[in-house]
C-alpha atoms as a PDB file:
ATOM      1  CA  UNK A   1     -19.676  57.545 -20.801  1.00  0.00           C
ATOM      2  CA  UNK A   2     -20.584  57.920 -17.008  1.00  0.00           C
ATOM      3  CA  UNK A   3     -23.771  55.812 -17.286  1.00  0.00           C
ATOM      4  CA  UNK A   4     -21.579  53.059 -19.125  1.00  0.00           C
ATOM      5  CA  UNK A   5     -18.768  53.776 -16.038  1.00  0.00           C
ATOM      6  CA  UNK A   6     -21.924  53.099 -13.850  1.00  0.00           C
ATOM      7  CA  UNK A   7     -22.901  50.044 -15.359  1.00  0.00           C
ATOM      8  CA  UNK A   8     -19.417  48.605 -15.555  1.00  0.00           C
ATOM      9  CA  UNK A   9     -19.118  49.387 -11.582  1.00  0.00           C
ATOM     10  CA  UNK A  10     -23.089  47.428 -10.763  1.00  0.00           C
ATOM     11  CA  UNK A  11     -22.078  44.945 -12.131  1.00  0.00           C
ATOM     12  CA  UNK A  12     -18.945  44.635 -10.551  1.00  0.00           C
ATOM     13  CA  UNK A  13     -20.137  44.644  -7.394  1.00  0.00           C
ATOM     14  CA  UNK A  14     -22.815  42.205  -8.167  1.00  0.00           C
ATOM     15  CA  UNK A  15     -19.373  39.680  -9.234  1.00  0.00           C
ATOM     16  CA  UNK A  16     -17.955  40.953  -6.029  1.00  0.00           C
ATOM     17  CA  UNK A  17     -20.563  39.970  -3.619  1.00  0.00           C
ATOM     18  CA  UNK A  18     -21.451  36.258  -5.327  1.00  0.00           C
ATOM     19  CA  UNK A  19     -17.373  35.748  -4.814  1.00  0.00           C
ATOM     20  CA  UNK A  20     -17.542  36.650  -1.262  1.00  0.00           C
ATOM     21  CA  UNK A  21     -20.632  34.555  -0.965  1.00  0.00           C
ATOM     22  CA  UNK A  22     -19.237  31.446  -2.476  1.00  0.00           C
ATOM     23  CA  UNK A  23     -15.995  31.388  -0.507  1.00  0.00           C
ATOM     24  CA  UNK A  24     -18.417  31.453   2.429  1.00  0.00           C
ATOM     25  CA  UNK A  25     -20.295  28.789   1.216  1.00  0.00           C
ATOM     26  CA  UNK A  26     -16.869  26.933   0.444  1.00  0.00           C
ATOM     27  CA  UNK A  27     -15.700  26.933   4.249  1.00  0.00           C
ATOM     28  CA  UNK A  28     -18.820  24.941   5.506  1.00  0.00           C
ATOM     29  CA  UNK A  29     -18.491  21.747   7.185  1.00  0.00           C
ATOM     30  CA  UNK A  30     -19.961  18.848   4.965  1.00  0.00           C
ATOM     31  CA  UNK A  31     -22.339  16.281   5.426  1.00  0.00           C
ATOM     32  CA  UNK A  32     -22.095  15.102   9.076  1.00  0.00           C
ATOM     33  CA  UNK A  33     -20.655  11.649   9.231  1.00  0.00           C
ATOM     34  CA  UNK A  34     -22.577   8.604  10.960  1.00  0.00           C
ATOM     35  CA  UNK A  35     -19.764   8.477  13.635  1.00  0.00           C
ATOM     36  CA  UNK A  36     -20.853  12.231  14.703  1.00  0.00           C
ATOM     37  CA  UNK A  37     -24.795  11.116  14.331  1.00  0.00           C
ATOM     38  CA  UNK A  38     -23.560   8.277  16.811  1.00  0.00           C
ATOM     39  CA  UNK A  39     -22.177  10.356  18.996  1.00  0.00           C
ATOM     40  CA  UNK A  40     -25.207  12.671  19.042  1.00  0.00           C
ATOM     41  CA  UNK A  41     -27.806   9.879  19.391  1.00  0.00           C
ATOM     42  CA  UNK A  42     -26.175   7.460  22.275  1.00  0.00           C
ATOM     43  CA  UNK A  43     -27.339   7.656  25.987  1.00  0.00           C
ATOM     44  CA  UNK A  44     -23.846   7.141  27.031  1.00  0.00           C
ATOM     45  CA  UNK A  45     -23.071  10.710  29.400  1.00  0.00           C
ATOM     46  CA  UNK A  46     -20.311  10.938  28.006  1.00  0.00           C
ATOM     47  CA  UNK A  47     -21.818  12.505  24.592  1.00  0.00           C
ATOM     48  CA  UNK A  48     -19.693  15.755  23.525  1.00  0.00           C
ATOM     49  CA  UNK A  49     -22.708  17.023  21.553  1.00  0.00           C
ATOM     50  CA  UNK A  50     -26.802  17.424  22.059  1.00  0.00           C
ATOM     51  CA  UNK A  51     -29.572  18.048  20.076  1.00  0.00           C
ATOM     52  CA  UNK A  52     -27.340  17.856  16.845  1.00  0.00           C
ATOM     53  CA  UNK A  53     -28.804  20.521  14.213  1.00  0.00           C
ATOM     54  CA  UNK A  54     -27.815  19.956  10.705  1.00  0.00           C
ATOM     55  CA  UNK A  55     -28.392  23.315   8.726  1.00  0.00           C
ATOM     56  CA  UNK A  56     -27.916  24.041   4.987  1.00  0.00           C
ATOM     57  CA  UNK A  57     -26.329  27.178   4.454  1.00  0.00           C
ATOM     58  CA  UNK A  58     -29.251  29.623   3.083  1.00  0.00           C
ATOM     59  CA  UNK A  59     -32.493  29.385   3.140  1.00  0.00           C
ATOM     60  CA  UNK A  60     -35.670  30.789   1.012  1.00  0.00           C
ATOM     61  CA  UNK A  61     -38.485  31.144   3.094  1.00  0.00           C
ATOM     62  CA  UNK A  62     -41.905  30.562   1.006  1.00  0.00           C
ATOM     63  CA  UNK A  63     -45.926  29.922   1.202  1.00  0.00           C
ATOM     64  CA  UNK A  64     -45.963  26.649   1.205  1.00  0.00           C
ATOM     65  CA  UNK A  65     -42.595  24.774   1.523  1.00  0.00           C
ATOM     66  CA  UNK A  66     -43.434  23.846   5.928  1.00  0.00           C
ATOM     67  CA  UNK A  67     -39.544  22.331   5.916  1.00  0.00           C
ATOM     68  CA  UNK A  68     -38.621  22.456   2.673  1.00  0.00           C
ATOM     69  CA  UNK A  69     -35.138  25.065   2.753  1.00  0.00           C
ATOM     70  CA  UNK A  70     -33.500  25.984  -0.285  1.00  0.00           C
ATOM     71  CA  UNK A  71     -29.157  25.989  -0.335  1.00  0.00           C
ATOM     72  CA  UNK A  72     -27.321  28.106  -2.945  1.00  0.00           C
ATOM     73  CA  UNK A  73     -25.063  25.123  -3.291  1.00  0.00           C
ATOM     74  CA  UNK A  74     -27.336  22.172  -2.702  1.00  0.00           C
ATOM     75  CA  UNK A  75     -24.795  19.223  -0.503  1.00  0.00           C
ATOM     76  CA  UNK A  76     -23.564  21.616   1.918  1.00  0.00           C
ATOM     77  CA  UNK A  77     -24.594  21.698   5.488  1.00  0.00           C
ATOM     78  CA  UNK A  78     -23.794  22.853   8.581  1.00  0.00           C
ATOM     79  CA  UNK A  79     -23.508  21.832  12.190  1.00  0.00           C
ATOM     80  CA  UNK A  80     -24.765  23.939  14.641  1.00  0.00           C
ATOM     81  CA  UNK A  81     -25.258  23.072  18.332  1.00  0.00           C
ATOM     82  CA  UNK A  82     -28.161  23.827  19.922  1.00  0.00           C
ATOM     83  CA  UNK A  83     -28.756  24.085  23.437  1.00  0.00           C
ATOM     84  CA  UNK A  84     -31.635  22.717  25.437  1.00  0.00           C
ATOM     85  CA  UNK A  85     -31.685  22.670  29.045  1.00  0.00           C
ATOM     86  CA  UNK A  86     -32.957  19.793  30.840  1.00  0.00           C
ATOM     87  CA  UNK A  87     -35.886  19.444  32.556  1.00  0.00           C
ATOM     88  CA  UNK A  88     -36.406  20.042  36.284  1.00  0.00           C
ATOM     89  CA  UNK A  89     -37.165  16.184  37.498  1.00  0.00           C
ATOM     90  CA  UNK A  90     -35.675  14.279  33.729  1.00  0.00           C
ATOM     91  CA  UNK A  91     -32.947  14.545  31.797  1.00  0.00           C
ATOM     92  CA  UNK A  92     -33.697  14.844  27.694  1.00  0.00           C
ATOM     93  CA  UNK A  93     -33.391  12.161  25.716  1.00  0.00           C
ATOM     94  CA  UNK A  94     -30.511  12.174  23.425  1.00  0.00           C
ATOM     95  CA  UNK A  95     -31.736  13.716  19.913  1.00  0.00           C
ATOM     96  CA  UNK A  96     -31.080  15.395  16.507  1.00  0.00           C
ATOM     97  CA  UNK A  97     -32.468  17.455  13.659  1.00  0.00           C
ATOM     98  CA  UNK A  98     -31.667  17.405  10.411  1.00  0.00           C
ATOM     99  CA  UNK A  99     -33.346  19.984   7.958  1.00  0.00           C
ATOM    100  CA  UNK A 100     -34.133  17.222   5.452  1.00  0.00           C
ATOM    101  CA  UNK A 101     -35.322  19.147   1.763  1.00  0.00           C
ATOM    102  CA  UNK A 102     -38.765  17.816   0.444  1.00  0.00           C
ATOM    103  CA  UNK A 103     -40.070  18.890  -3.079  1.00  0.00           C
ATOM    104  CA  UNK A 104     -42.437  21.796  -2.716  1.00  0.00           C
ATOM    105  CA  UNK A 105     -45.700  21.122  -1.129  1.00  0.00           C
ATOM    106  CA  UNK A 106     -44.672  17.329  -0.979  1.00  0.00           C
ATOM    107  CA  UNK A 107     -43.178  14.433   0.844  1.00  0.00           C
ATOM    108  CA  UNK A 108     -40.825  13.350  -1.669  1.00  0.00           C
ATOM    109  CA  UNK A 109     -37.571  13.764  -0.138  1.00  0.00           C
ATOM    110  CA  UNK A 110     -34.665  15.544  -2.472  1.00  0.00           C
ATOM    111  CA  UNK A 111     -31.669  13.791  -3.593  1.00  0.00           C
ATOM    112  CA  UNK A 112     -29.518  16.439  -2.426  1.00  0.00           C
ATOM    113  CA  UNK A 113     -30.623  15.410   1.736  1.00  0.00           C
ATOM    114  CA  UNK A 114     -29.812  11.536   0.662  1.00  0.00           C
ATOM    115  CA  UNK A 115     -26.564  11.357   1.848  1.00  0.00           C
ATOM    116  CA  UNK A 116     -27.917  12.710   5.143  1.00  0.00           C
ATOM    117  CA  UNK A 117     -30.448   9.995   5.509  1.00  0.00           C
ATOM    118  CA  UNK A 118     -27.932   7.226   4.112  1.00  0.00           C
ATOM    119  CA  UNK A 119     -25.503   8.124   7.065  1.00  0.00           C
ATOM    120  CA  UNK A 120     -28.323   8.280   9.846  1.00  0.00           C
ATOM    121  CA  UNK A 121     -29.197   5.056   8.460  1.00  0.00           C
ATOM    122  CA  UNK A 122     -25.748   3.354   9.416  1.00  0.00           C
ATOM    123  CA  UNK A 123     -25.880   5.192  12.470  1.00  0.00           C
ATOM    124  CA  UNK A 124     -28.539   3.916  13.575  1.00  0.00           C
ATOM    125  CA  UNK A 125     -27.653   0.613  12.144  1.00  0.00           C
ATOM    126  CA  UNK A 126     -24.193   0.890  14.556  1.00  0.00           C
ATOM    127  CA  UNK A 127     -23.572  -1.571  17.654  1.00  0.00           C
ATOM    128  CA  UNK A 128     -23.749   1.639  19.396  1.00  0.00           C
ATOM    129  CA  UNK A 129     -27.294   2.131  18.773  1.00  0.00           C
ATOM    130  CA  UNK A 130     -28.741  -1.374  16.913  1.00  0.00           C
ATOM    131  CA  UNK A 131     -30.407  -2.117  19.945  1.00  0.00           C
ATOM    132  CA  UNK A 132     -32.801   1.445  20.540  1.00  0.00           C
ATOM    133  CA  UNK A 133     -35.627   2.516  19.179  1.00  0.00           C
ATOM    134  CA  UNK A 134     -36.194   6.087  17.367  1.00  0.00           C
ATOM    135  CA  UNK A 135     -39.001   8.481  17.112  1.00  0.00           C
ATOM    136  CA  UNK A 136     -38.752  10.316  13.597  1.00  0.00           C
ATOM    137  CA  UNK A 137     -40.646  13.832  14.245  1.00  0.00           C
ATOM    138  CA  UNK A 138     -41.975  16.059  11.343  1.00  0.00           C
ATOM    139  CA  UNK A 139     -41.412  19.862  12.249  1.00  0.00           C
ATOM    140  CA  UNK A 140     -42.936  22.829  10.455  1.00  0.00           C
ATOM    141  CA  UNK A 141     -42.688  26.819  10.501  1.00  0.00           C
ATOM    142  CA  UNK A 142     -46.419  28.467  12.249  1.00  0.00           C
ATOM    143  CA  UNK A 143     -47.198  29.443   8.279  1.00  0.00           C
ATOM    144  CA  UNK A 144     -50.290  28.341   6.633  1.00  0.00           C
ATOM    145  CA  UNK A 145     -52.859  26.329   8.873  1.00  0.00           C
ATOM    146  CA  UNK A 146     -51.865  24.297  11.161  1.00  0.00           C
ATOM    147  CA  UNK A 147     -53.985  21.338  10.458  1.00  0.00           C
ATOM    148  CA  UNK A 148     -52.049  21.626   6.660  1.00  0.00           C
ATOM    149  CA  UNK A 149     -48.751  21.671   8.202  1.00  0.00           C
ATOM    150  CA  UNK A 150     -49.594  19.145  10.906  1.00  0.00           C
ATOM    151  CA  UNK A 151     -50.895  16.498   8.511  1.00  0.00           C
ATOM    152  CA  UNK A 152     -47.866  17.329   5.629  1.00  0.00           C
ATOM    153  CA  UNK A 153     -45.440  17.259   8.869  1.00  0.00           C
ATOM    154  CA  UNK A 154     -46.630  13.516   9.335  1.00  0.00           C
ATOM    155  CA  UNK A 155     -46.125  12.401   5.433  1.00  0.00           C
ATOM    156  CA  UNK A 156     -42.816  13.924   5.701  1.00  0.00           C
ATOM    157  CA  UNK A 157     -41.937  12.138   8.690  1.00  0.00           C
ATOM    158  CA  UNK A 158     -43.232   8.995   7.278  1.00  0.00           C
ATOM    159  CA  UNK A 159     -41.342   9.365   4.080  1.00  0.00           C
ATOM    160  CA  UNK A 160     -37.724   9.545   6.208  1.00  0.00           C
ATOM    161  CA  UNK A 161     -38.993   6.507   7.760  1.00  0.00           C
ATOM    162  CA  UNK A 162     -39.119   5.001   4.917  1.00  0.00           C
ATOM    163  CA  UNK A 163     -35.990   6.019   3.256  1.00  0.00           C
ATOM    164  CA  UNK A 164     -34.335   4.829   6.842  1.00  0.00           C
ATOM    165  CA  UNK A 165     -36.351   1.207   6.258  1.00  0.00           C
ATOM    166  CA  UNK A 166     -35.102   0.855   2.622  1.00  0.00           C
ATOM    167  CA  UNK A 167     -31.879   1.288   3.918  1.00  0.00           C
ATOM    168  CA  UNK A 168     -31.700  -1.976   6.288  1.00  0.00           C
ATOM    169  CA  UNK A 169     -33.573  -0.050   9.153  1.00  0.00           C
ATOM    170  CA  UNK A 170     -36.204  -2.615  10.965  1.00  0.00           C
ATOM    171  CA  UNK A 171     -39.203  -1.103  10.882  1.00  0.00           C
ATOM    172  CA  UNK A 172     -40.495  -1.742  14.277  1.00  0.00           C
ATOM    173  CA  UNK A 173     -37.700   0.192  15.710  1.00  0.00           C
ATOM    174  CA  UNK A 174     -38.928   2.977  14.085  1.00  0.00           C
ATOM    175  CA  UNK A 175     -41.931   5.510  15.333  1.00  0.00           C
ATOM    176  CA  UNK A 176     -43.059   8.171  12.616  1.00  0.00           C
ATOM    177  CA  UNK A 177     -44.882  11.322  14.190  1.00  0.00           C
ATOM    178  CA  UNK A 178     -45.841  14.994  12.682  1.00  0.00           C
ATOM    179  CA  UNK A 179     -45.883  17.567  15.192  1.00  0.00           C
ATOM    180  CA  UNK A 180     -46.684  20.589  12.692  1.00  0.00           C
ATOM    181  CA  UNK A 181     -45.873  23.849  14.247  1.00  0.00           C
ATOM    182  CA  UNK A 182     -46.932  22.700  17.921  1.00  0.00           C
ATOM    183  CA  UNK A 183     -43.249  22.531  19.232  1.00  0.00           C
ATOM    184  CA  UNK A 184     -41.080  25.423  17.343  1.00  0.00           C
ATOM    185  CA  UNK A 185     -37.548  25.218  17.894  1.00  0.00           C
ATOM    186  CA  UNK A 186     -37.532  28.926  18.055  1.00  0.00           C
ATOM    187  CA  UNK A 187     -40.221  30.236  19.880  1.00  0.00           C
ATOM    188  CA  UNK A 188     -39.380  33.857  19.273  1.00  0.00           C
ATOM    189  CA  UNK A 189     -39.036  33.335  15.772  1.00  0.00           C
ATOM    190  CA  UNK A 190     -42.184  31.206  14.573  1.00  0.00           C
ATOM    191  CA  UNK A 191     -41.861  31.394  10.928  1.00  0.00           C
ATOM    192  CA  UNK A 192     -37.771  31.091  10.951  1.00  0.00           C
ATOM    193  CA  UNK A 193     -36.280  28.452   8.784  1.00  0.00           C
ATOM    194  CA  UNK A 194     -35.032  26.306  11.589  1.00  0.00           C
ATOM    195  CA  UNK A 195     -38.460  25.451  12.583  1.00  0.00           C
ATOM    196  CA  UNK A 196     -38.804  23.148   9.665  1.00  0.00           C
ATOM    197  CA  UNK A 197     -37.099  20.292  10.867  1.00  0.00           C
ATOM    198  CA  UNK A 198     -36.806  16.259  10.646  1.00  0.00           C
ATOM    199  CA  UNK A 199     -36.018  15.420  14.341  1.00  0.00           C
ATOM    200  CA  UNK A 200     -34.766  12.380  16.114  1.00  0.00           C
ATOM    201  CA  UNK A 201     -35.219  10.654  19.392  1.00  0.00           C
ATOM    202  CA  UNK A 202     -33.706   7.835  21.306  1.00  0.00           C
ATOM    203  CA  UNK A 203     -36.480   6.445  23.214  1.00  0.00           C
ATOM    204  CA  UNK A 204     -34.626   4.019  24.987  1.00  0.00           C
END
């Protein structure tokens, strides 16, 4: 009787813990729209926002996924603000990163980041910003060797610029470039999850 008692009560708290998870998951902001990604990207002062970090809720760090993060429920993300302070003599150029999902050990983006790439798309297509150009950067985590993650960094980065072109993006506004794991958003951290990253630049 107790180790049936004991079961009963694991399991419960297994149920318990996925609820609580779940209504977490439930309260996170959506997609972000391509007014926000405006808003992010112009070079007007006025912008309420910088360097724009779209987040998906959990991640699964592995060998060989660079900037490929898993979700437990695949079309949520999150926006989180993240700071960078300015250079001494220049200002930084208006940017965002989006943690774009890739197949494992691939550049074929994931239909759950399309909606992501369909609304930077428009933005980018706006009045606002129709007239700039864009670097697309491919960031990885420090695992594996860097000349691995610097060359899949680049396909990945050329595969968003692609999805962007397909979408009524003209090409030659567009500059594709992997960095690998030579500029880690979190220096402290090397091998955190918000290292891999798709990030964009207003080079105008």
């Amino acid at each position: 009787m107790m180790k049936h008692s004991f079961f009963l009560l694991s399991v419960c708290a297994v149920f318990c813990v996925g609820a609580f998870n779940l209504s977490a998951t439930a309260q996170v902001t959506a997609t972000p729209t391509s007014e926000q990604m405006i808003e992010q990207l112009k070079t007007s002062k006025t912008r309420s926002l910088r360097n724009l970090t779209i987040e998906p809720l959990a991640q699964a760090a592995t060998a060989n996924t660079s900037t490929t993060p898993v979700t437990s429920i695949a079309s949520t993300s999150q926006v989180v603000a993240a700071s960078q302070a300015p250079s001494a003599s220049t200002e930084p150029r208006p940017s965002l990163s989006l943690l774009i999902q890739f197949d494992f050990d691939s550049a074929r983006v994931r239909p759950v980041s399309q909606q992501d790439l369909v609304n930077l798309a428009a933005a980018l297509q706006s009045k606002e910003l129709q007239d700039s150009k864009f670097a697309i950067e491919g960031h990885t985590d420090s695992k594996g060797r860097f000349e691995y993650n610097l060359r899949l960094s680049q396909q990945r980065a050329d595969a968003v610029r692609d999805v962007l072109v397909s979408q009524g993006v003209k090409l030659e506004r567009l500059k594709a470039q992997g960095k690998g794991s030579s500029e880690l958003s979190l220096r402290a951290q090397p091998e955190a999850a918000e290292n891999r990253r798709v990030r964009i630049v207003n080079l105008d």
